[in-house]
Protein backbone atom coordinates (compact mmCIF):
# COMPACT_ATOMS: atom_id res chain seq x y z
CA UNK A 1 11.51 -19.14 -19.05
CA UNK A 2 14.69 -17.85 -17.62
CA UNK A 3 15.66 -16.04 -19.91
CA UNK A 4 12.64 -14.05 -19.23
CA UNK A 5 14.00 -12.70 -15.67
CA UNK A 6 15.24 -8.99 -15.57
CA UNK A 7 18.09 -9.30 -12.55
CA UNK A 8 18.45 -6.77 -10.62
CA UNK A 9 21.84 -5.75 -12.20
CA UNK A 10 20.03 -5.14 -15.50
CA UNK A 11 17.49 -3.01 -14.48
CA UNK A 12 20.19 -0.29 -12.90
CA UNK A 13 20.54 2.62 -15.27
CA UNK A 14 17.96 1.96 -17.52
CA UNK A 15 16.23 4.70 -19.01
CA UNK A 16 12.78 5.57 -18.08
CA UNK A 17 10.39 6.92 -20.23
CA UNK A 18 6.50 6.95 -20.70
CA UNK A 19 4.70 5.08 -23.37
CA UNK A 20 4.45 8.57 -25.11
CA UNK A 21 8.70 8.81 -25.08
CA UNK A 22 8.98 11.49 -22.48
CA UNK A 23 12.42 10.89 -20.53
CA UNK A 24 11.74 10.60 -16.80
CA UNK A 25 15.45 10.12 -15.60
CA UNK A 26 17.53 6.50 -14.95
CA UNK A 27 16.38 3.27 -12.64
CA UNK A 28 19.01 4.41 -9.42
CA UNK A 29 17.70 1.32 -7.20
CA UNK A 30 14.32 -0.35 -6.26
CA UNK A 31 12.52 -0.70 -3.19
CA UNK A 32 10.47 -3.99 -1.52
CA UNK A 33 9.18 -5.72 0.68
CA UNK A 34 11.44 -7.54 2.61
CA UNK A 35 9.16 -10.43 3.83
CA UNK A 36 7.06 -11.01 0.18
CA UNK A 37 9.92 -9.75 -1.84
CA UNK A 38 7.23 -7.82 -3.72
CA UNK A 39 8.76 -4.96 -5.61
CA UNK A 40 7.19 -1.36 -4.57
CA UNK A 41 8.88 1.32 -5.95
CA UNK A 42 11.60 2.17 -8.74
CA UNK A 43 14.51 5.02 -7.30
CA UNK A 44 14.87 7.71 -9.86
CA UNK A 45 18.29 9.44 -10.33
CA UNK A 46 19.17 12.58 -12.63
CA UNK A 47 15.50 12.99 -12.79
CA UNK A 48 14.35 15.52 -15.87
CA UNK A 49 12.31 18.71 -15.36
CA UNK A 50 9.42 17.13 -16.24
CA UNK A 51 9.83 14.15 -13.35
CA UNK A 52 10.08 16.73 -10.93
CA UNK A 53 6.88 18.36 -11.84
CA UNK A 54 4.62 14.98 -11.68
CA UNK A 55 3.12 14.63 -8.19
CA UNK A 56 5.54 11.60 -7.25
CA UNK A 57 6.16 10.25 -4.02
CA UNK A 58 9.96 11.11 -2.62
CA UNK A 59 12.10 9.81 0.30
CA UNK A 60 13.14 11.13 2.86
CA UNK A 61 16.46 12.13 1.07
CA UNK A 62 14.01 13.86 -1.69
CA UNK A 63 14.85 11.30 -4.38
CA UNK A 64 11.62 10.56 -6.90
CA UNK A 65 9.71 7.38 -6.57
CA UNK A 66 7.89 5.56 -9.37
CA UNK A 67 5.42 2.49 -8.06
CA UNK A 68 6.63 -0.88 -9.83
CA UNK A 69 2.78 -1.43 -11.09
CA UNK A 70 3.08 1.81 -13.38
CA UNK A 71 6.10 -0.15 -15.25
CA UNK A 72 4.49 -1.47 -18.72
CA UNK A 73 7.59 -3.69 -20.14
CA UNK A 74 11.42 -3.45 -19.40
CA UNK A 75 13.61 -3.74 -22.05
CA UNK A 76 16.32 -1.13 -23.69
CA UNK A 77 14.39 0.87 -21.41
CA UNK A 78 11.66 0.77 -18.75
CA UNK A 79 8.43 2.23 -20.16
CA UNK A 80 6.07 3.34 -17.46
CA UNK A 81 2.28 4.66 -17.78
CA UNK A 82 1.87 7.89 -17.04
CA UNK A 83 -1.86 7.43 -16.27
CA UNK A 84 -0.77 5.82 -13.60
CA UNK A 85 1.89 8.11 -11.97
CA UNK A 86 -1.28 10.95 -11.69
C-alpha cells in the first residue's frame, strides 16, 4: 500500500479547509516528534480571517497551528474537523 503514503513533499501547499469548505490557509510545514516520528501539528501560512479568529495554538513566531488528529483525509486538499480545532 505505497501508493497510499502522502510524502512530505505532497502535503506542502495544500489547501486546508473544513469538512464544511471553509478555507483555513495552505500546509507551510509540519511539526513532530523527533524520537516517535509522530506527527503533531500542521504550520499554517497565508492563513484567512477566519483561521485567525479560531482559538489555535501559535509559535513563537505567531504562525497558526492545526493538531495532525483534526486532519480527516488528505487529498486535493487537507480537510480538517473543525469540532476538533474548538
Amino acid at each position: 500500500m505505497q501508493g497510499n503514503k502522502n510524502t512530505y513533499n505532497s502535503l506542502i501547499g495544500k489547501m486546508i479547509v473544513t469538512k464544511e469548505g471553509k478555507r483555513l490557509g495552505f500546509v507551510k510545514d509540519i511539526t513532530f516528534e523527533t524520537k516517535s516520528g509522530e506527527l503533531i501539528n500542521v504550520v499554517v501560512k497565508d492563513a484567512t480571517p477566519y483561521t485567525n479568529n479560531l482559538n489555535l495554538e501559535r509559535t513563537n513566531t505567531h504562525e497558526l497551528l492545526i493538531p495532525y488528529n483534526a486532519i480527516i483525509a488528505i487529498g486535493d486538499f487537507v480537510i480538517v474537523s473543525e469540532e476538533d480545532l474548538i
